[in-house]
PDB file of N, CA and C in Angstrom:
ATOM      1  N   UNK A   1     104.003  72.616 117.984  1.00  0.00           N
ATOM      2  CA  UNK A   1     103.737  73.952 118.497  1.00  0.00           C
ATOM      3  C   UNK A   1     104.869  74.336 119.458  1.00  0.00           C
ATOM      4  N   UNK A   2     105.602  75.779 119.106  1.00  0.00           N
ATOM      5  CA  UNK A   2     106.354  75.923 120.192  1.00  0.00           C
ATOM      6  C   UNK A   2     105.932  76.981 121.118  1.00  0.00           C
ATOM      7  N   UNK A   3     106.471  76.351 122.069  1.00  0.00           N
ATOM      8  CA  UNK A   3     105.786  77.405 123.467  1.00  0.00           C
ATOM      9  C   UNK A   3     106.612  78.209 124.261  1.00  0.00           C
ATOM     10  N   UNK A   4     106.155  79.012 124.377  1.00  0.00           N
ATOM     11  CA  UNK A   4     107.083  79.949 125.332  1.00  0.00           C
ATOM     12  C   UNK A   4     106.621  80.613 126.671  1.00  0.00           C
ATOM     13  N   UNK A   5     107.531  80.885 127.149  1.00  0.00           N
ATOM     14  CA  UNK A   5     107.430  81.613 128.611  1.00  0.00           C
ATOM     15  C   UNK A   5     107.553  83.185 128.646  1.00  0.00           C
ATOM     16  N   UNK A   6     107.238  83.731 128.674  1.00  0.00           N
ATOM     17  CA  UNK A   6     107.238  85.661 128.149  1.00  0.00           C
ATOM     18  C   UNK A   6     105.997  86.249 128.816  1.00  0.00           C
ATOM     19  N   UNK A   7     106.320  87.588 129.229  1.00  0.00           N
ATOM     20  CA  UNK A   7     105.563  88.769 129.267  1.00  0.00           C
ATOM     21  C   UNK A   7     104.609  88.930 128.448  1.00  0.00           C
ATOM     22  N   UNK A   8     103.206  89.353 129.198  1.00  0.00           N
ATOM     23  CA  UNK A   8     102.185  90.226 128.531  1.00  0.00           C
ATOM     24  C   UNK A   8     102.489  91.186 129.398  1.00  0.00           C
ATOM     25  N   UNK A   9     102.228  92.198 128.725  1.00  0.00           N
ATOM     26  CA  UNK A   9     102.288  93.638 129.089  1.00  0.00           C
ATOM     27  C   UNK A   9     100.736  93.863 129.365  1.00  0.00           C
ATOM     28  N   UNK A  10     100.733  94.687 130.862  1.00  0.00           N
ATOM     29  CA  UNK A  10      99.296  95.240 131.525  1.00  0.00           C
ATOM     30  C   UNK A  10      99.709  96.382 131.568  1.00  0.00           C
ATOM     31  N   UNK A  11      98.450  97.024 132.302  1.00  0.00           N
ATOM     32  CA  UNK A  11      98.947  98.756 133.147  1.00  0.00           C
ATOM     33  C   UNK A  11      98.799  99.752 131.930  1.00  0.00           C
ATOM     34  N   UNK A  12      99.033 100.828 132.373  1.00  0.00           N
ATOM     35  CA  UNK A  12      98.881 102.093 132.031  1.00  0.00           C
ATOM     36  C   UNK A  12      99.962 102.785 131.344  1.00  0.00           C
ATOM     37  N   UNK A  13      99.752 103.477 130.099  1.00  0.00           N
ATOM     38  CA  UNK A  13     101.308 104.440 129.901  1.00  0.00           C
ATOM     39  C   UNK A  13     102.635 104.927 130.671  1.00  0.00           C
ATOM     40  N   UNK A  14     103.409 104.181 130.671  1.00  0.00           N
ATOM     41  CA  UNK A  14     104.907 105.026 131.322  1.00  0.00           C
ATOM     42  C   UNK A  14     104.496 104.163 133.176  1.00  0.00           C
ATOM     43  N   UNK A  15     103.449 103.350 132.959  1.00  0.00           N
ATOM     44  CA  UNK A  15     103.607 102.178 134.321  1.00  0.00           C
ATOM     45  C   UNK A  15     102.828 100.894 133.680  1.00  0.00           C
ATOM     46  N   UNK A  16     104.098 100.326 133.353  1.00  0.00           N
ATOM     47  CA  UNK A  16     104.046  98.644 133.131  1.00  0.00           C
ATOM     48  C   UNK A  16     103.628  98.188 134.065  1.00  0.00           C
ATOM     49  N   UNK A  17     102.473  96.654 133.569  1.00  0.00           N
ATOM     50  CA  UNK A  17     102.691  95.896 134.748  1.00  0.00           C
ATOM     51  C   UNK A  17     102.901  94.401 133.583  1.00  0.00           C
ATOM     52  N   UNK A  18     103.470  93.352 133.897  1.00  0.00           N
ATOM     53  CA  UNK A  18     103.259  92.131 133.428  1.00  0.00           C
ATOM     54  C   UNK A  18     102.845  91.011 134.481  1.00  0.00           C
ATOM     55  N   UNK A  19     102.275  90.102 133.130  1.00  0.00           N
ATOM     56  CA  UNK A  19     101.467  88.641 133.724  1.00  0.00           C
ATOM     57  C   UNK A  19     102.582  87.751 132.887  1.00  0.00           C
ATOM     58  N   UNK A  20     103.227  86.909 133.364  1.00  0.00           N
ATOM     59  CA  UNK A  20     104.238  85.540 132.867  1.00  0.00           C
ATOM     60  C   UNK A  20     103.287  84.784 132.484  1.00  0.00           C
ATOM     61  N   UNK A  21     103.422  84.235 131.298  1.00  0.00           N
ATOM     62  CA  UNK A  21     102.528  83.220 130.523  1.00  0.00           C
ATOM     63  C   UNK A  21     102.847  82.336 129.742  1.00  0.00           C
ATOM     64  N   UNK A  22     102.558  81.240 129.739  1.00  0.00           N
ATOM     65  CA  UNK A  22     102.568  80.553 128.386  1.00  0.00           C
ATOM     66  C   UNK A  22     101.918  80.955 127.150  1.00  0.00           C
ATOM     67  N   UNK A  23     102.672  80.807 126.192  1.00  0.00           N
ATOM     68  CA  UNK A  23     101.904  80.909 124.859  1.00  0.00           C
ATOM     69  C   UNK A  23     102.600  80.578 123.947  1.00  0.00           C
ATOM     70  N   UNK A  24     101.761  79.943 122.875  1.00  0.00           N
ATOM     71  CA  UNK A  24     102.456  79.495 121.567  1.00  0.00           C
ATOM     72  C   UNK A  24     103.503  80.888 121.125  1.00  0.00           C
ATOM     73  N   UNK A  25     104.927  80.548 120.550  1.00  0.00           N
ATOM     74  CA  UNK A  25     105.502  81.252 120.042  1.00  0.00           C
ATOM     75  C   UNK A  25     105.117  82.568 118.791  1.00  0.00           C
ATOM     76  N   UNK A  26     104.616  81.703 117.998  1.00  0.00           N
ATOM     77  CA  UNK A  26     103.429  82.954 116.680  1.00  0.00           C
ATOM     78  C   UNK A  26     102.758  83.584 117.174  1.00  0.00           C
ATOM     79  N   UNK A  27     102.082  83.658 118.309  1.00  0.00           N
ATOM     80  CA  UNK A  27     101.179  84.636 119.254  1.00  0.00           C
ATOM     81  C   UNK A  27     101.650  85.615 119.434  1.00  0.00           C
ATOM     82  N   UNK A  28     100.887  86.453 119.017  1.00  0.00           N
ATOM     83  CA  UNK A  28     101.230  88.115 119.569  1.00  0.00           C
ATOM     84  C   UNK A  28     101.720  88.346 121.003  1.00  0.00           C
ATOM     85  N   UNK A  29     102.547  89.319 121.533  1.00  0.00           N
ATOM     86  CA  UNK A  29     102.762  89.336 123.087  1.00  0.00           C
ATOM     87  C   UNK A  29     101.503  89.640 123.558  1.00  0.00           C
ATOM     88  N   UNK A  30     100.712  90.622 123.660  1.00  0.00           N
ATOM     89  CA  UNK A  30      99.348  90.799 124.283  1.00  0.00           C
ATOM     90  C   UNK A  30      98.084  89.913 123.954  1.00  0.00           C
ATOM     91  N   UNK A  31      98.734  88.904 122.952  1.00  0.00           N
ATOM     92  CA  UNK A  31      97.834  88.166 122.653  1.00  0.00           C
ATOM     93  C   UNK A  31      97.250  87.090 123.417  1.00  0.00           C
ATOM     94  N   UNK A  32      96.923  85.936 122.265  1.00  0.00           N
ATOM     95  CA  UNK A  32      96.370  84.869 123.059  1.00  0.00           C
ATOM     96  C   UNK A  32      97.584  83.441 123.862  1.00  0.00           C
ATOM     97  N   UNK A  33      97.096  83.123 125.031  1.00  0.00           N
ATOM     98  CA  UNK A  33      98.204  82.366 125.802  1.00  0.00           C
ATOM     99  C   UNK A  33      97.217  81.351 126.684  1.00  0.00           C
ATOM    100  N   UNK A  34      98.346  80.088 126.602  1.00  0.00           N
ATOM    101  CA  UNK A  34      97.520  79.086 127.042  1.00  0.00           C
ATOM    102  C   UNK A  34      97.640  78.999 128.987  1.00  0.00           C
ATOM    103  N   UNK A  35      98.116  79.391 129.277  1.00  0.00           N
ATOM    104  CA  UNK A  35      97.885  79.776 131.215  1.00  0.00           C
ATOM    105  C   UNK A  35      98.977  81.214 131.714  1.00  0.00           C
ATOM    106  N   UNK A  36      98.256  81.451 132.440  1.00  0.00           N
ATOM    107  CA  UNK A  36      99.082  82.548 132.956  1.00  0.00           C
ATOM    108  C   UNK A  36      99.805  81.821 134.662  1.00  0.00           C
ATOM    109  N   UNK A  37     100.917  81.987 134.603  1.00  0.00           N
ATOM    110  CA  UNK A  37     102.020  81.370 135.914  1.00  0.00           C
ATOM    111  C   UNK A  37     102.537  82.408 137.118  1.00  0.00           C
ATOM    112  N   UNK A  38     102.214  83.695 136.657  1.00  0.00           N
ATOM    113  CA  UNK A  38     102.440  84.364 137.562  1.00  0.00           C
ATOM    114  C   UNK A  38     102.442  86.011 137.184  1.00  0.00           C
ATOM    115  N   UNK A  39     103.006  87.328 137.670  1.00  0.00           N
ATOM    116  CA  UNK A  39     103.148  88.286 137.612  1.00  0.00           C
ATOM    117  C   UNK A  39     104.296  88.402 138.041  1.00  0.00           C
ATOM    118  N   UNK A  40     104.970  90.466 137.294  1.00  0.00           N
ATOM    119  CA  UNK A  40     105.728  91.118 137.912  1.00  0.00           C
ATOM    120  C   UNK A  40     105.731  92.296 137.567  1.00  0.00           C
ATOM    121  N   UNK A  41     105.864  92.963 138.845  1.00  0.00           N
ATOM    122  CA  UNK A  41     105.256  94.575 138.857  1.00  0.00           C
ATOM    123  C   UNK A  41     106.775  95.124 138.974  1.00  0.00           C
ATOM    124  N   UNK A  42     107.787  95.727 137.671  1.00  0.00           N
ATOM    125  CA  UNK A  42     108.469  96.553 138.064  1.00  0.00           C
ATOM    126  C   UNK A  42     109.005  97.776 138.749  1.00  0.00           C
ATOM    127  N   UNK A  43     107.754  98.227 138.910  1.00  0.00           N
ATOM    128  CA  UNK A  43     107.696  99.969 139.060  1.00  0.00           C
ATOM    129  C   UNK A  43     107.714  99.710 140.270  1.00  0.00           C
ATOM    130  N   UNK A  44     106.881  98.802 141.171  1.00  0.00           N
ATOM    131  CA  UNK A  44     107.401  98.817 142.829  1.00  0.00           C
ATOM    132  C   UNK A  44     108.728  99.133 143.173  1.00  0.00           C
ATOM    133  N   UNK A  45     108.359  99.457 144.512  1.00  0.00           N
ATOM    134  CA  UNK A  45     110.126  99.082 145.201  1.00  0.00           C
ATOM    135  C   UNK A  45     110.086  98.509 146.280  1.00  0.00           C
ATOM    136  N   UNK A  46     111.102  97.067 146.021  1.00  0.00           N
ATOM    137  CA  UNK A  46     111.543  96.619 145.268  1.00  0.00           C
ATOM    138  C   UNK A  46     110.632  96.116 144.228  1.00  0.00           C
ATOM    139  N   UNK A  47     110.897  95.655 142.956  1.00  0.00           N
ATOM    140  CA  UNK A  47     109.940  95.263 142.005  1.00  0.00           C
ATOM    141  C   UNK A  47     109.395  94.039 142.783  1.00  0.00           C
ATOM    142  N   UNK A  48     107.995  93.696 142.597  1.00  0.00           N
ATOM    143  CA  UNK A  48     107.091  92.731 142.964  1.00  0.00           C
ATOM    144  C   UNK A  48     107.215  91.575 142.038  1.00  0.00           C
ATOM    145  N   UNK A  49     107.422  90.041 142.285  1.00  0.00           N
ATOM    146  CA  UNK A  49     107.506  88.822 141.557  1.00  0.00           C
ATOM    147  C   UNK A  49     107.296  87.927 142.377  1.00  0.00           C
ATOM    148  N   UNK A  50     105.428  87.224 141.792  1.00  0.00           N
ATOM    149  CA  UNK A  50     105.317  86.117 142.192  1.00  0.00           C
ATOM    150  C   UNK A  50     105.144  85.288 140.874  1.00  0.00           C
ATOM    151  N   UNK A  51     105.676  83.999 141.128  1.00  0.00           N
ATOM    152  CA  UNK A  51     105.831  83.123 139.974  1.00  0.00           C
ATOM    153  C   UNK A  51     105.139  81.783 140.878  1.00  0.00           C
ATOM    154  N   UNK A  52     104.634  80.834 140.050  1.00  0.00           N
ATOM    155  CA  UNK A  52     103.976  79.457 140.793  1.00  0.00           C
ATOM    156  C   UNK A  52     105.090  78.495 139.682  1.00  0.00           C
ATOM    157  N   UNK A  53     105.811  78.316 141.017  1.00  0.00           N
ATOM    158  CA  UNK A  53     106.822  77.235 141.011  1.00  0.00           C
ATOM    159  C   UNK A  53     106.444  75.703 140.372  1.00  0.00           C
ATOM    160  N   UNK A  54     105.404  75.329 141.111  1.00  0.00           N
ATOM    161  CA  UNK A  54     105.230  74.174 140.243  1.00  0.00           C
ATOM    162  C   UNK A  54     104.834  74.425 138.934  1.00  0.00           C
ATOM    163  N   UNK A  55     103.771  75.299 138.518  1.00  0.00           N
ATOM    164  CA  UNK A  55     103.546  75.387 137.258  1.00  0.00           C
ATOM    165  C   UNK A  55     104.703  75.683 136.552  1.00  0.00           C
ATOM    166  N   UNK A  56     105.186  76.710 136.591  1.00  0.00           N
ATOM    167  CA  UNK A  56     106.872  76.626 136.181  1.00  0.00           C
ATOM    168  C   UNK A  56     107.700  75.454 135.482  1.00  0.00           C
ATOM    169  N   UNK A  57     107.757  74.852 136.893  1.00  0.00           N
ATOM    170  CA  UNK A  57     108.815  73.985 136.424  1.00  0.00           C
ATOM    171  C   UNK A  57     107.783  72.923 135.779  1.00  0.00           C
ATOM    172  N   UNK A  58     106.445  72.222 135.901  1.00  0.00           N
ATOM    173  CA  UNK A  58     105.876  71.902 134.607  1.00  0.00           C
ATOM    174  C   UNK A  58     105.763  71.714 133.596  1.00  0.00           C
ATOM    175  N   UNK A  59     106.149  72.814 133.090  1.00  0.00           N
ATOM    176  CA  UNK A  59     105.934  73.628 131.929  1.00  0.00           C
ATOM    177  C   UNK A  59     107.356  73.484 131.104  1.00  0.00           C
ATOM    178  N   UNK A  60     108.201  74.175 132.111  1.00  0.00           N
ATOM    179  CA  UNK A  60     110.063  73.476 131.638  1.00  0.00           C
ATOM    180  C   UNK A  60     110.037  72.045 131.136  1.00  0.00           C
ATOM    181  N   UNK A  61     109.592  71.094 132.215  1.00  0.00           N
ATOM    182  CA  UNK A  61     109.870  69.703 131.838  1.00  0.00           C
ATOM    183  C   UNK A  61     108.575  69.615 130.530  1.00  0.00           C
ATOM    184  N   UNK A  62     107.512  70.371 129.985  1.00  0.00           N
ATOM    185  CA  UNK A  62     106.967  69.724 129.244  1.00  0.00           C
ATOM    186  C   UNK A  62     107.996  70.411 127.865  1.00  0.00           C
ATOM    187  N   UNK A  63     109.003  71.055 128.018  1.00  0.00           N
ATOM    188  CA  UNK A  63     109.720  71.720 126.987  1.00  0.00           C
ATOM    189  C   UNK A  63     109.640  73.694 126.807  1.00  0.00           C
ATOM    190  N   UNK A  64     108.351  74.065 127.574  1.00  0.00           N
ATOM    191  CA  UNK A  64     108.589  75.443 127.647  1.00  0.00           C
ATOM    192  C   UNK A  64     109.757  76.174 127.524  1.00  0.00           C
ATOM    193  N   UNK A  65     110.182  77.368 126.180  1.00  0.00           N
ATOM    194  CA  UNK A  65     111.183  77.928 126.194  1.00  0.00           C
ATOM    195  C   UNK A  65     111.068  78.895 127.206  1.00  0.00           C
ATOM    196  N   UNK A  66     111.302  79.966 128.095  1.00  0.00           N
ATOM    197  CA  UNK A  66     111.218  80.801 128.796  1.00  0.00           C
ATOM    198  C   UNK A  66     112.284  82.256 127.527  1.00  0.00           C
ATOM    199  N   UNK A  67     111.194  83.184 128.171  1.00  0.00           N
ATOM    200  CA  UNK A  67     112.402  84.123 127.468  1.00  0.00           C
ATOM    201  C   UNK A  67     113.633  84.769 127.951  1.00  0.00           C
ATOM    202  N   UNK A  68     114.378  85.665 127.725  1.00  0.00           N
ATOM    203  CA  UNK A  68     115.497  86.141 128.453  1.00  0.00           C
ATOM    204  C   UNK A  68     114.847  86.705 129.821  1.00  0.00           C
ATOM    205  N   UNK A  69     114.825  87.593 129.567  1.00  0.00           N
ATOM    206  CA  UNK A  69     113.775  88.088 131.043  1.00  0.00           C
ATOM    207  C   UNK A  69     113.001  87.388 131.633  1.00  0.00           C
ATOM    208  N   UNK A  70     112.330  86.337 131.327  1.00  0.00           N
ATOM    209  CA  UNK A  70     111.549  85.581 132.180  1.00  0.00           C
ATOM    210  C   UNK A  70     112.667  84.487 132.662  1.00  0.00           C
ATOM    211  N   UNK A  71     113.316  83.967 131.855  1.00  0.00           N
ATOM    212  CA  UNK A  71     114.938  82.884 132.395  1.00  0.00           C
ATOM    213  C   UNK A  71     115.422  83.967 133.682  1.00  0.00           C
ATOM    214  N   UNK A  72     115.643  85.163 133.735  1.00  0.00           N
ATOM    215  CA  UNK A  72     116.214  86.033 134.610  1.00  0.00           C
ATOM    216  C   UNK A  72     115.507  86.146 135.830  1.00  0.00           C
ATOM    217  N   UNK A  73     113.622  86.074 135.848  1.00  0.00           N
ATOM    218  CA  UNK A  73     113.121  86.054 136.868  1.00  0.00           C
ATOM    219  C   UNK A  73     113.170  84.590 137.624  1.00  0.00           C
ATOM    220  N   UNK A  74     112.877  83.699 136.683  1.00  0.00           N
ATOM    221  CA  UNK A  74     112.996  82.964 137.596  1.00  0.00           C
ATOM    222  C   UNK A  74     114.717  82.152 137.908  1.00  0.00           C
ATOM    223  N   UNK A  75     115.608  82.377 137.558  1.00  0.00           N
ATOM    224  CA  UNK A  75     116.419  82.743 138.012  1.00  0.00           C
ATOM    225  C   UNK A  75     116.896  83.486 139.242  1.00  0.00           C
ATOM    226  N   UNK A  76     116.171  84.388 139.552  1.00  0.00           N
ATOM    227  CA  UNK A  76     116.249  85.054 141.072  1.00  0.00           C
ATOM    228  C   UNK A  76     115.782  84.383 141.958  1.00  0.00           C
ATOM    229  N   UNK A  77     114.135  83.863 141.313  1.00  0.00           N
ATOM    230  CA  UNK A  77     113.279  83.224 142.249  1.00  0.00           C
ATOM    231  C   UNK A  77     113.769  81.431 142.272  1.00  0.00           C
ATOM    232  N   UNK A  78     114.542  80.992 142.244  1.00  0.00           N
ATOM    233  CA  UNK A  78     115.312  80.002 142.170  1.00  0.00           C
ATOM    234  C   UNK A  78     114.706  78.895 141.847  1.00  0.00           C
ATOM    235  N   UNK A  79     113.711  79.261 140.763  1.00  0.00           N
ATOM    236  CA  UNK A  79     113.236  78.251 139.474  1.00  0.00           C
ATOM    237  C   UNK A  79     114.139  77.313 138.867  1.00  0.00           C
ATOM    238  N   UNK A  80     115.397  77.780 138.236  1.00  0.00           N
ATOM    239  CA  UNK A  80     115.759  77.385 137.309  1.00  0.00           C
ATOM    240  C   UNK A  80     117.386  77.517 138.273  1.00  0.00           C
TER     241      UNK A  80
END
């Protein structure tokens, strides 16, 4: 099974919000996911990002791919 690190999309028309999650790769994005690791609210200012570090990096060492944008958040948040 491969797993990934990616966005579900929350919120309302024309205001995103996302939850960072694990989930098998074949899974729909709004679909089903095996833990959720954190949020990020773009539309704030500055955009809002909390991520749980240990679960994170967890998840890396159990092989979790992360996606571009999620490699980028935690990248800021000095995950990775």
């Amino acid at each position: 099974m491969a797993v990934r690190m990616r966005l579900r999309r929350l919120g309302a028309k024309k205001n995103p919000f996302y939850r960072i999650v694990i989930a098998d790769s074949r899974s729909p994005r709004d679909g089903r996911f095996i833990e959720e690791i954190g949020y990020y609210n773009p539309v704030s200012q500055p955009a809002e990002v909390k991520v749980d570090a240990d679960k994170a990096r967890e998840w890396l060492a159990k092989g979790a791919q992360p996606s571009d944008t999620v490699r980028g958040i935690l990248k800021n948040q000095g995950i990775l």
